[in-house]
N, C-alpha and C. Protein backbone atom coordinates (compact mmCIF):
# COMPACT_ATOMS: atom_id res chain seq x y z
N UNK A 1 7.33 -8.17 -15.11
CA UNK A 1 7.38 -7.14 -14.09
C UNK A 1 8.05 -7.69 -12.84
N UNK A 2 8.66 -7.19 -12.46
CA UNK A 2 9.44 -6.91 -10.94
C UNK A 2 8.97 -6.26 -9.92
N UNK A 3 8.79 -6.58 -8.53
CA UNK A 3 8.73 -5.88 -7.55
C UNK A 3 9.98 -5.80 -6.51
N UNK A 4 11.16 -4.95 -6.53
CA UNK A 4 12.07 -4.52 -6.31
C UNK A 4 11.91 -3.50 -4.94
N UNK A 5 13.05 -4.15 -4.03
CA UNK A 5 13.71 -2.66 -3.23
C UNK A 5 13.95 -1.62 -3.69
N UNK A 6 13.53 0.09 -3.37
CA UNK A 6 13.74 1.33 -4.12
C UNK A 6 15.10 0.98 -3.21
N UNK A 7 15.91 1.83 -5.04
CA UNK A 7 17.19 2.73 -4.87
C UNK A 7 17.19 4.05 -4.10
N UNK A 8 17.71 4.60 -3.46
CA UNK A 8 18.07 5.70 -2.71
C UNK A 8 17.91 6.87 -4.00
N UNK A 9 18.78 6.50 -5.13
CA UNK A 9 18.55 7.41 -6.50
C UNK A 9 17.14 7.43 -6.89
N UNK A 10 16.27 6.89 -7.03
CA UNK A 10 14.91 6.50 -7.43
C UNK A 10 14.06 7.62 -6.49
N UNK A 11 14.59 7.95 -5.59
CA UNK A 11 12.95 8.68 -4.90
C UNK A 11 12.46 9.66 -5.56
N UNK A 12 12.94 10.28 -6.45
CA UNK A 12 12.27 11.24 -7.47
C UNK A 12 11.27 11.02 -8.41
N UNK A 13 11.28 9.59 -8.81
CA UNK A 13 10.39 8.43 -9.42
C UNK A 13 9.31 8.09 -8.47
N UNK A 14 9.73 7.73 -7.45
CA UNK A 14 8.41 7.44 -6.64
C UNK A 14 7.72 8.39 -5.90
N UNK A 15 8.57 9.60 -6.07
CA UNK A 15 7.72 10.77 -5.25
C UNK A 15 6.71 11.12 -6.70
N UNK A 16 7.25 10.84 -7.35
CA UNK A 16 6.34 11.69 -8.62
C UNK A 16 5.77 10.26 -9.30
N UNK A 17 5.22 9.62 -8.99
CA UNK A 17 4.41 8.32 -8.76
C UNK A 17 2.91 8.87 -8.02
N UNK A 18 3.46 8.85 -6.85
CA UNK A 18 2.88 9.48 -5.27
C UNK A 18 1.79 10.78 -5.78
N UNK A 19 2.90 11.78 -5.97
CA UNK A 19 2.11 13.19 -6.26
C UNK A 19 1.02 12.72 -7.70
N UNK A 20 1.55 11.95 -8.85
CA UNK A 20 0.04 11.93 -9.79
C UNK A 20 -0.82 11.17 -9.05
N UNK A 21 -0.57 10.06 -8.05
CA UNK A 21 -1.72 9.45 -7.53
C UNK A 21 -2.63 10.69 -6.56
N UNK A 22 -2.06 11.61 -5.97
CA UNK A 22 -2.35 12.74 -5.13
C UNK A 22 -3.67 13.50 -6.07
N UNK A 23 -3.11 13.61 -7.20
CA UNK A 23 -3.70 14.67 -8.19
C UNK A 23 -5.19 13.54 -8.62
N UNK A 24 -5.04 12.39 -9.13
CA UNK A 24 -6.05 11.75 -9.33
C UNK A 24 -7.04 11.80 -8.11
N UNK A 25 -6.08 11.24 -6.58
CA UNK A 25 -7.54 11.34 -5.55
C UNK A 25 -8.06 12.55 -5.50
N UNK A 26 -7.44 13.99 -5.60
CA UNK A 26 -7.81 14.82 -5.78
C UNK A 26 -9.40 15.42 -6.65
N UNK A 27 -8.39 14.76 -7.97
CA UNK A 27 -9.63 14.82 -9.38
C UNK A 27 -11.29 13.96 -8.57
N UNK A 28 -10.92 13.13 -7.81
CA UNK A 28 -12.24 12.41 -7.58
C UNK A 28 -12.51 12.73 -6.36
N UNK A 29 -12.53 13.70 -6.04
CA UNK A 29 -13.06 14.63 -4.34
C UNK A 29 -12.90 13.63 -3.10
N UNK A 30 -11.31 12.85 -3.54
CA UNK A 30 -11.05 12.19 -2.20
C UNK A 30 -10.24 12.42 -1.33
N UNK A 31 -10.47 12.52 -0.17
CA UNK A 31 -9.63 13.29 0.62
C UNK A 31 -8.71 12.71 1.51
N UNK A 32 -7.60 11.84 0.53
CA UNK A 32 -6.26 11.23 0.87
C UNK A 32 -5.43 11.75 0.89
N UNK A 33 -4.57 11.50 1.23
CA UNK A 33 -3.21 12.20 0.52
C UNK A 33 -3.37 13.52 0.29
N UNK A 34 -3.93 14.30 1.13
CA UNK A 34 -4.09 15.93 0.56
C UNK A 34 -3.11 16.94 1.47
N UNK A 35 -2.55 16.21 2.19
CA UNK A 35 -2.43 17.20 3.29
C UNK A 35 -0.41 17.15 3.08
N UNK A 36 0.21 17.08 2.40
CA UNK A 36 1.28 16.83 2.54
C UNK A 36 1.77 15.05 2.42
N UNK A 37 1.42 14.43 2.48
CA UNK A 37 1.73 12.89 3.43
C UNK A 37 0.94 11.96 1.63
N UNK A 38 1.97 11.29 1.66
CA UNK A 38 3.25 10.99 1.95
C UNK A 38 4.36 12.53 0.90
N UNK A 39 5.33 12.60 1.38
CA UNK A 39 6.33 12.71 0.98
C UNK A 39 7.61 12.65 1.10
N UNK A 40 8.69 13.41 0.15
CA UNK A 40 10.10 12.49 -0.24
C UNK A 40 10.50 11.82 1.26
N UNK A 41 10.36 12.52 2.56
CA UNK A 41 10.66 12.61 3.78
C UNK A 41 9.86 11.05 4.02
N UNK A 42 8.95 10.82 3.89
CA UNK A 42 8.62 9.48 4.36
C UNK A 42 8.89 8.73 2.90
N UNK A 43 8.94 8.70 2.43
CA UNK A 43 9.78 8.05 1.52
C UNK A 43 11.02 7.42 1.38
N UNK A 44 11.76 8.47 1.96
CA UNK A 44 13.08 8.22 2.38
C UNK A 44 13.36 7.17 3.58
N UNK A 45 12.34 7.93 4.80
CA UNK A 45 12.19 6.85 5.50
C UNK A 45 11.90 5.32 5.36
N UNK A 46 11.19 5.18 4.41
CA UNK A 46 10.98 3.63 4.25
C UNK A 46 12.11 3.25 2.95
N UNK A 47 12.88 3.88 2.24
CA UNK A 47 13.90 3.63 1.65
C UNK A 47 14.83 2.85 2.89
N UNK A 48 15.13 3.89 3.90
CA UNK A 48 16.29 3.54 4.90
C UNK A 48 15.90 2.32 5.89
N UNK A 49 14.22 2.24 5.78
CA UNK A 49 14.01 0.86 6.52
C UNK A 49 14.01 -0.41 5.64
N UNK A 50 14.22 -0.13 4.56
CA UNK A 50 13.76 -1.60 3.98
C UNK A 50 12.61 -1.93 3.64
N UNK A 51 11.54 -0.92 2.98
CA UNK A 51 10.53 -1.22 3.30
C UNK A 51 9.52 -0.45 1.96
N UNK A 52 10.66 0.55 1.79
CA UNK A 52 10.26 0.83 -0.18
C UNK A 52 10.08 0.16 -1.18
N UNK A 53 9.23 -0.27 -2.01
CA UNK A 53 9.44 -0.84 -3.03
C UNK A 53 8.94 -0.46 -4.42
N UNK A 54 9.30 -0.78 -5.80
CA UNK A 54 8.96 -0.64 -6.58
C UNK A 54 8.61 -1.30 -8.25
N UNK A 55 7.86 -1.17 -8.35
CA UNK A 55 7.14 -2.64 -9.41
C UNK A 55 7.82 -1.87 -10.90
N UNK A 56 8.60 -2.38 -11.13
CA UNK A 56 9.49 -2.02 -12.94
C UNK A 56 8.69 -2.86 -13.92
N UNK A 57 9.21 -2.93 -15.08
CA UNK A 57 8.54 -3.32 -15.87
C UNK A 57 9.26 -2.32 -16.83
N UNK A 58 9.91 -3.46 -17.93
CA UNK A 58 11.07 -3.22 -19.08
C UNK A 58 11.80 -2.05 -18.74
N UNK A 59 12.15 -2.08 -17.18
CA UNK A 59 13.26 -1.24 -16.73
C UNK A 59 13.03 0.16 -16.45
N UNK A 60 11.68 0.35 -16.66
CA UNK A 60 10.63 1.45 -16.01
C UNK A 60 9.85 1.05 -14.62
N UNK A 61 10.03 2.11 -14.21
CA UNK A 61 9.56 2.10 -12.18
C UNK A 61 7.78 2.74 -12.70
N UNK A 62 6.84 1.67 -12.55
CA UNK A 62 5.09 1.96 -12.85
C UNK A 62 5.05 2.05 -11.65
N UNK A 63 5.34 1.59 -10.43
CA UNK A 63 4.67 1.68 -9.46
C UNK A 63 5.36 1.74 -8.12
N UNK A 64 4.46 2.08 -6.94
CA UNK A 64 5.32 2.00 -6.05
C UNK A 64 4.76 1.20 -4.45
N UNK A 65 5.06 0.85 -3.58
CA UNK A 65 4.40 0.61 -2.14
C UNK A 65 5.39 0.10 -1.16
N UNK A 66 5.17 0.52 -0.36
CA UNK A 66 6.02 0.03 1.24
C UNK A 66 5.26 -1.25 1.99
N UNK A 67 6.26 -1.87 2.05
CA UNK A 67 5.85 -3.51 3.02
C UNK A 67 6.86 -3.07 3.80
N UNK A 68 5.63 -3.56 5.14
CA UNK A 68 6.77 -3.48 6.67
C UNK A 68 6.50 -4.56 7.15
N UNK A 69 7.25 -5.22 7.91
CA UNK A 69 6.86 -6.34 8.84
C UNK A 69 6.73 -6.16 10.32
N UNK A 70 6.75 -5.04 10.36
CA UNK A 70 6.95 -4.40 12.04
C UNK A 70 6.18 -4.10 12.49
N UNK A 71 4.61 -4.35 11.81
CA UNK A 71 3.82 -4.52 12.38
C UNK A 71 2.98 -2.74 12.30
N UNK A 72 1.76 -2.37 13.20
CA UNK A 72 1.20 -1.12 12.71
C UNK A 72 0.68 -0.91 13.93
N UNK A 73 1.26 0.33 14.60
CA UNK A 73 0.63 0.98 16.01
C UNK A 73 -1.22 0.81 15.93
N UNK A 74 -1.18 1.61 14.55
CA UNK A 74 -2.85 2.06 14.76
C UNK A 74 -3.68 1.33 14.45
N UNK A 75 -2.98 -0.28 14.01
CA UNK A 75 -3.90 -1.40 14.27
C UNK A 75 -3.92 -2.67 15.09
N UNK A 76 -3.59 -1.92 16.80
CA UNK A 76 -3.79 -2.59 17.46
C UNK A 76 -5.11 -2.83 18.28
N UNK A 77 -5.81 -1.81 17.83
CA UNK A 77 -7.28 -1.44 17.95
C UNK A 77 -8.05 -1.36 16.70
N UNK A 78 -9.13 -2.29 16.60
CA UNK A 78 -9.82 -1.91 15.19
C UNK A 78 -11.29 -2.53 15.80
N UNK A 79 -12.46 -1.58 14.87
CA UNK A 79 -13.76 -1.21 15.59
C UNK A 79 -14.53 -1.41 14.56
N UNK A 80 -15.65 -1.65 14.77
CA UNK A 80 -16.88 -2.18 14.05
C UNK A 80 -16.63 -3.34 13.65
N UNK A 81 -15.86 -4.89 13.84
CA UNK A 81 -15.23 -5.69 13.05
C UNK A 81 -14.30 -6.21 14.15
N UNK A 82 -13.59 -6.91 13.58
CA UNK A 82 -12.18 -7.78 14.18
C UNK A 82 -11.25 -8.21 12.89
N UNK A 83 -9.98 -8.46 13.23
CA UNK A 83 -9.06 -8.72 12.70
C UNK A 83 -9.43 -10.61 11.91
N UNK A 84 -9.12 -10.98 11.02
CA UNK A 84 -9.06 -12.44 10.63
C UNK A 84 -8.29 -13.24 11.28
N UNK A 85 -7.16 -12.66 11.68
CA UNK A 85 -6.36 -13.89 11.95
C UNK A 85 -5.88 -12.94 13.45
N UNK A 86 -4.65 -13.71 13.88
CA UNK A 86 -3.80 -13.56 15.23
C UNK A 86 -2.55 -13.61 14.81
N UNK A 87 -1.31 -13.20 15.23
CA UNK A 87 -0.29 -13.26 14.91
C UNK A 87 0.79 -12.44 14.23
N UNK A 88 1.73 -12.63 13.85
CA UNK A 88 2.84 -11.54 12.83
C UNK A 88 1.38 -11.35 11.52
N UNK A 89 1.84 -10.07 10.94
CA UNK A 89 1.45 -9.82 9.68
C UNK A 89 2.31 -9.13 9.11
N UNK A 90 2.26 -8.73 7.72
CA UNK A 90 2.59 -7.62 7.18
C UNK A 90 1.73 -6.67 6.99
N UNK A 91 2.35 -5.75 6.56
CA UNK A 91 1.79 -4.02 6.06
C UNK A 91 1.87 -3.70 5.03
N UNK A 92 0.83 -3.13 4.07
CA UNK A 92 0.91 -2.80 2.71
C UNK A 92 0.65 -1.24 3.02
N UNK A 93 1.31 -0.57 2.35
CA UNK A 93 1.05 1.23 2.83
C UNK A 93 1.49 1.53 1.61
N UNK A 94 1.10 2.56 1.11
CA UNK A 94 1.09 4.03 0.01
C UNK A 94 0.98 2.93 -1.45
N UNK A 95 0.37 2.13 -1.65
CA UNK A 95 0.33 1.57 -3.04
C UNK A 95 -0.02 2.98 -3.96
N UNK A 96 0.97 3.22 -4.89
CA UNK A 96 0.40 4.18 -6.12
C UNK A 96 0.97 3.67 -7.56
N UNK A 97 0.45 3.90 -8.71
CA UNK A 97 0.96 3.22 -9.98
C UNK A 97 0.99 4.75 -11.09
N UNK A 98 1.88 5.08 -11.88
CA UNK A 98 1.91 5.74 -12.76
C UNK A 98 0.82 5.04 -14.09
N UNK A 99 0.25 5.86 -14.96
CA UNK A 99 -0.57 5.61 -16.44
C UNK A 99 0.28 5.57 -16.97
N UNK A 100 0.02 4.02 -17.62
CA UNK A 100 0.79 3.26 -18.62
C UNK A 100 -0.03 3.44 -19.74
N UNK A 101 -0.05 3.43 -20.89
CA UNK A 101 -0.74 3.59 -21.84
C UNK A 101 -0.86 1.93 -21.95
N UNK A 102 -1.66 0.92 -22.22
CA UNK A 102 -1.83 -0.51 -22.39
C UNK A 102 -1.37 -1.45 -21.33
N UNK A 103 -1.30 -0.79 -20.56
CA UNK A 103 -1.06 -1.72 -19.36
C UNK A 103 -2.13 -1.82 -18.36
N UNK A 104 -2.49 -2.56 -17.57
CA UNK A 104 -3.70 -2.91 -16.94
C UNK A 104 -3.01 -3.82 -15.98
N UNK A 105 -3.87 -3.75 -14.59
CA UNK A 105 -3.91 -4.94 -13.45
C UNK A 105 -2.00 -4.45 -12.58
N UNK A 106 -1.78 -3.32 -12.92
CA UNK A 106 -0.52 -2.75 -12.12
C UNK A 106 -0.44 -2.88 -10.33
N UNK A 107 -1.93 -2.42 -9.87
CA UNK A 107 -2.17 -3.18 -8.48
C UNK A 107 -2.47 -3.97 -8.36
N UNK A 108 -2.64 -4.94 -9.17
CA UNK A 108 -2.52 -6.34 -8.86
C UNK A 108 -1.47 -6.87 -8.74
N UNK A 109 -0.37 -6.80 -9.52
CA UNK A 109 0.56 -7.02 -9.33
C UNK A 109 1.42 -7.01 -8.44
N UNK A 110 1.25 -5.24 -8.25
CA UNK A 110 1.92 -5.59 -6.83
C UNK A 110 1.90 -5.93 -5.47
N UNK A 111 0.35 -6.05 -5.64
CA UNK A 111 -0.06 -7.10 -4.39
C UNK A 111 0.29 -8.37 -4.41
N UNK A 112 0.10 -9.38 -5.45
CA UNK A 112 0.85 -10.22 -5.93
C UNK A 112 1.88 -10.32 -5.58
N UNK A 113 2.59 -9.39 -6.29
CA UNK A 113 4.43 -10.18 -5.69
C UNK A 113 4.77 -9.53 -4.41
N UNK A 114 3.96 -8.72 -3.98
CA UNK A 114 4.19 -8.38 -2.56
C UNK A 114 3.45 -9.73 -1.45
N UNK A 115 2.82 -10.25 -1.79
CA UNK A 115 2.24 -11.51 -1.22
C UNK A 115 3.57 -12.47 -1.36
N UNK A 116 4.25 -12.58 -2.32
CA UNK A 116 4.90 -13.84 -2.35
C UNK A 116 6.56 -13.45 -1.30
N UNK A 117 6.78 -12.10 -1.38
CA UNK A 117 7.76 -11.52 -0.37
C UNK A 117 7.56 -11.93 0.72
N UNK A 118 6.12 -11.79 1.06
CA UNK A 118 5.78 -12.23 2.16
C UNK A 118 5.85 -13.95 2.92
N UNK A 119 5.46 -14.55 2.01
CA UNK A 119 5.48 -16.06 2.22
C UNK A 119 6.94 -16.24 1.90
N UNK A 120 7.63 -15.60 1.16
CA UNK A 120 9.07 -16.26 1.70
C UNK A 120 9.69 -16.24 2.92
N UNK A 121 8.93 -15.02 3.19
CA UNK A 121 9.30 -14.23 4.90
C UNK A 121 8.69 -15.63 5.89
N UNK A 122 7.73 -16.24 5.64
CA UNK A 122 7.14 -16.98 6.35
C UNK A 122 6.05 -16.27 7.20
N UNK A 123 5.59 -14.92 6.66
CA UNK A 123 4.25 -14.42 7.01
C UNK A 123 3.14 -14.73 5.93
N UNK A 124 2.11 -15.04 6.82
CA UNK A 124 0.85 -15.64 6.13
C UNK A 124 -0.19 -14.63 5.74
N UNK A 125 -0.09 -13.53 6.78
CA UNK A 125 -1.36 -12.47 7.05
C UNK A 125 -0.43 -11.25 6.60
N UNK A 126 -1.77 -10.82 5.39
CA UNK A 126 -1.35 -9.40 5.17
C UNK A 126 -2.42 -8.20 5.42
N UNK A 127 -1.89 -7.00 6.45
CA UNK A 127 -3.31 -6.09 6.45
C UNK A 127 -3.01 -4.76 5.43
N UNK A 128 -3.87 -4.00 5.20
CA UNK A 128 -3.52 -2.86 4.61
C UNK A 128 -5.02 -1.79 4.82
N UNK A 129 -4.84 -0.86 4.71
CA UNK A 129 -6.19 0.15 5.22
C UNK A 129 -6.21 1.35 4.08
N UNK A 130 -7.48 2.12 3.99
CA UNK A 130 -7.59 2.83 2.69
C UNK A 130 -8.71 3.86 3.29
N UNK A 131 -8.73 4.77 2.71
CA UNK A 131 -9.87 5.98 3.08
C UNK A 131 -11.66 5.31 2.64
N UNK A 132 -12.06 5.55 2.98
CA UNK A 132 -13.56 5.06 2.68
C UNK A 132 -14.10 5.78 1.87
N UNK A 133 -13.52 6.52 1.01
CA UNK A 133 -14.14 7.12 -0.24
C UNK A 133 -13.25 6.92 -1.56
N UNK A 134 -11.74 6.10 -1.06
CA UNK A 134 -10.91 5.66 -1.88
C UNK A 134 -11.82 4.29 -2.63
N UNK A 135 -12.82 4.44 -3.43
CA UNK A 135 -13.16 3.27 -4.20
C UNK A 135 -12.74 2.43 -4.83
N UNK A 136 -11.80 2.80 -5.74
CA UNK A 136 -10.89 2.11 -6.67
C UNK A 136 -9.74 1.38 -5.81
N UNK A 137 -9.33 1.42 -4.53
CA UNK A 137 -8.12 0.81 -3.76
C UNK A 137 -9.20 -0.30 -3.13
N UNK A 138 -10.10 -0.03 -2.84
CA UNK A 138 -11.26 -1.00 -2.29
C UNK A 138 -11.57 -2.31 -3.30
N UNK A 139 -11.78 -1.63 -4.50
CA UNK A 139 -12.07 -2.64 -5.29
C UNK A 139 -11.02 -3.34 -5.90
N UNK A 140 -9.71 -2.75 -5.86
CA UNK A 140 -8.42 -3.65 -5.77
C UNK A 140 -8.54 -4.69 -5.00
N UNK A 141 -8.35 -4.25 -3.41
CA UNK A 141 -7.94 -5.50 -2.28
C UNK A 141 -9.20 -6.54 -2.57
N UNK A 142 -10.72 -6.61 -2.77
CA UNK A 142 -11.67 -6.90 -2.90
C UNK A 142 -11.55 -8.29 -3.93
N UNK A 143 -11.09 -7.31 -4.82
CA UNK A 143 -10.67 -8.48 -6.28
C UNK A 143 -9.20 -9.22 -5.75
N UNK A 144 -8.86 -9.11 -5.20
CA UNK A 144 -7.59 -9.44 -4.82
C UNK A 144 -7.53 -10.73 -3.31
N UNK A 145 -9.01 -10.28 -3.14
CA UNK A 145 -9.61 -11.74 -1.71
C UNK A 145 -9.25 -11.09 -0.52
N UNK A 146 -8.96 -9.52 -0.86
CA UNK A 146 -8.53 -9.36 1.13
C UNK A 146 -10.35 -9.32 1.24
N UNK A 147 -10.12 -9.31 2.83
CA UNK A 147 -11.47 -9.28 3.47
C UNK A 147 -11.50 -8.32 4.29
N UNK A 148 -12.81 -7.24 4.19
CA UNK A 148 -12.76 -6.05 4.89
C UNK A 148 -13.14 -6.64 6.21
N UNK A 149 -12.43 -6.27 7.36
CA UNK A 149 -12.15 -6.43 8.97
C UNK A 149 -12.86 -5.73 9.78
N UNK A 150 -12.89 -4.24 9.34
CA UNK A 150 -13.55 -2.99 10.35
C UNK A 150 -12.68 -1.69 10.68
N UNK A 151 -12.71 -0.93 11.21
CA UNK A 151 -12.19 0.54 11.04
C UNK A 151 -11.25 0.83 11.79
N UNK A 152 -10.36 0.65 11.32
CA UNK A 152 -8.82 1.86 12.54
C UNK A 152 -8.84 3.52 12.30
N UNK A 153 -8.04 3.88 13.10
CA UNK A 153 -7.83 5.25 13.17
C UNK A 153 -6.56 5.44 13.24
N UNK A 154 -5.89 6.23 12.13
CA UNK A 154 -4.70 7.27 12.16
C UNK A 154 -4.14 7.84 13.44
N UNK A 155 -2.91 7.85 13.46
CA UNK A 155 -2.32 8.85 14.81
C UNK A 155 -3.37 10.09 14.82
N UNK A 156 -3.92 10.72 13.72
CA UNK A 156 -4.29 11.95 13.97
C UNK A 156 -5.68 12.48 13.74
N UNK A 157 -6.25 10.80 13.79
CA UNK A 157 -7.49 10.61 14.18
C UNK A 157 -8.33 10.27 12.93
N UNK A 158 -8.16 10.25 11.54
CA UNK A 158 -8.45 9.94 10.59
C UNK A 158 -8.98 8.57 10.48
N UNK A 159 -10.74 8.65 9.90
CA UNK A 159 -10.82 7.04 10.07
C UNK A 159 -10.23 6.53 8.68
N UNK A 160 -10.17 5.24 8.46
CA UNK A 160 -9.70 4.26 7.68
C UNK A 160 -10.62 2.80 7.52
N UNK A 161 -10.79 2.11 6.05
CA UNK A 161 -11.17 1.11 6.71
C UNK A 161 -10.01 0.23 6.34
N UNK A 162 -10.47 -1.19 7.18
CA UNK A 162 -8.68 -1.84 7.15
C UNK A 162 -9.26 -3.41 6.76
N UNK A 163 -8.55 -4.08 5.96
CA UNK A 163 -8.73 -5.39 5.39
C UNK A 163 -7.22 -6.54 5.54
N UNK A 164 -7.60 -7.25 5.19
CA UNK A 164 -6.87 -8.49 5.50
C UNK A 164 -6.88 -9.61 4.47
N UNK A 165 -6.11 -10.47 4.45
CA UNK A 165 -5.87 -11.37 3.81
C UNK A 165 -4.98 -12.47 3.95
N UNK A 166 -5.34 -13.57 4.13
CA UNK A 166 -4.00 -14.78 4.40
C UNK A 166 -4.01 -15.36 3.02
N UNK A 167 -2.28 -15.27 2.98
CA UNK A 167 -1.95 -15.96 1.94
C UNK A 167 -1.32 -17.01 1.85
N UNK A 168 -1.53 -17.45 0.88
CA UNK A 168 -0.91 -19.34 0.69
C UNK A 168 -0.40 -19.30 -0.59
């Protein structure tokens, strides 16, 4: 498996990535992703920043997520908790994976090789944040050694909880 820059051609793949992950939080009365967000429009946007990516595997796009290094307005404040570290981090945003029939550990992966993007970058700290009824993204970062930090808030007021992780 690969974790790759999206093609500009590809956003039809990762929008429809996006929308079955929509339909699953849906199926489990979670209230992510319900409102419009993400779509092709921010998609695109992180196509044009550099900041799309997508995990292939025998030349099929399973998955998708945006790494930014630019850092995250709405976690310059975070409550009940503190941050682990000080300094540059990265951003993990919209992780979603298509059903593979025999495939397993797809977010792992791309936390994985999204970790090692990172350390080439020469960033150590990675944060990423998830709805508090998103269970299954919890028990990803969890198994994965991030460490839950404490709670940010969305531009539009939505809480989140937000985790961390330094990697080596």
């Amino acid at each position: 498996m690969i974790l790759r820059r999206t093609r500009q051609e590809e956003i039809n793949k990762v929008v429809k990535i996006i929308d079955e992950a929509k339909e699953t939080l849906k199926k489990n009365n979670i209230n992510q992703w319900q409102n419009g967000y993400p779509n092709e429009e921010v998609i695109l946007r992180d196509i044009e920043n550099n900041e799309s990516y997508v995990l292939e595997h025998n030349g099929v796009v399973i998955g998708t997520t945006a790494l930014s290094f630019n850092g995250e307005k709405t976690y310059d404040k975070i409550y009940e908790g503190k941050w682990l570290y000080n300094g540059s981090y990265a951003v993990i945003h919209r992780i979603a994976v298509t059903n593979v029939d025999g495939l397993k550990g797809i977010g792992t992966e791309i936390l994985k090789k999204s970790e090692k993007i990172c350390m080439s970058k020469g960033i150590k700290n990675i944060r990423v944040d998830t709805h508090k009824d998103n269970k299954s993204m919890q028990g990803l970062l969890l198994k994965n050694n991030y460490k839950y930090c404490g709670v940010i808030y969305l531009k539009d007021g939505s809480k989140r909880i937000a985790f961390e992780k330094e990697v080596k």
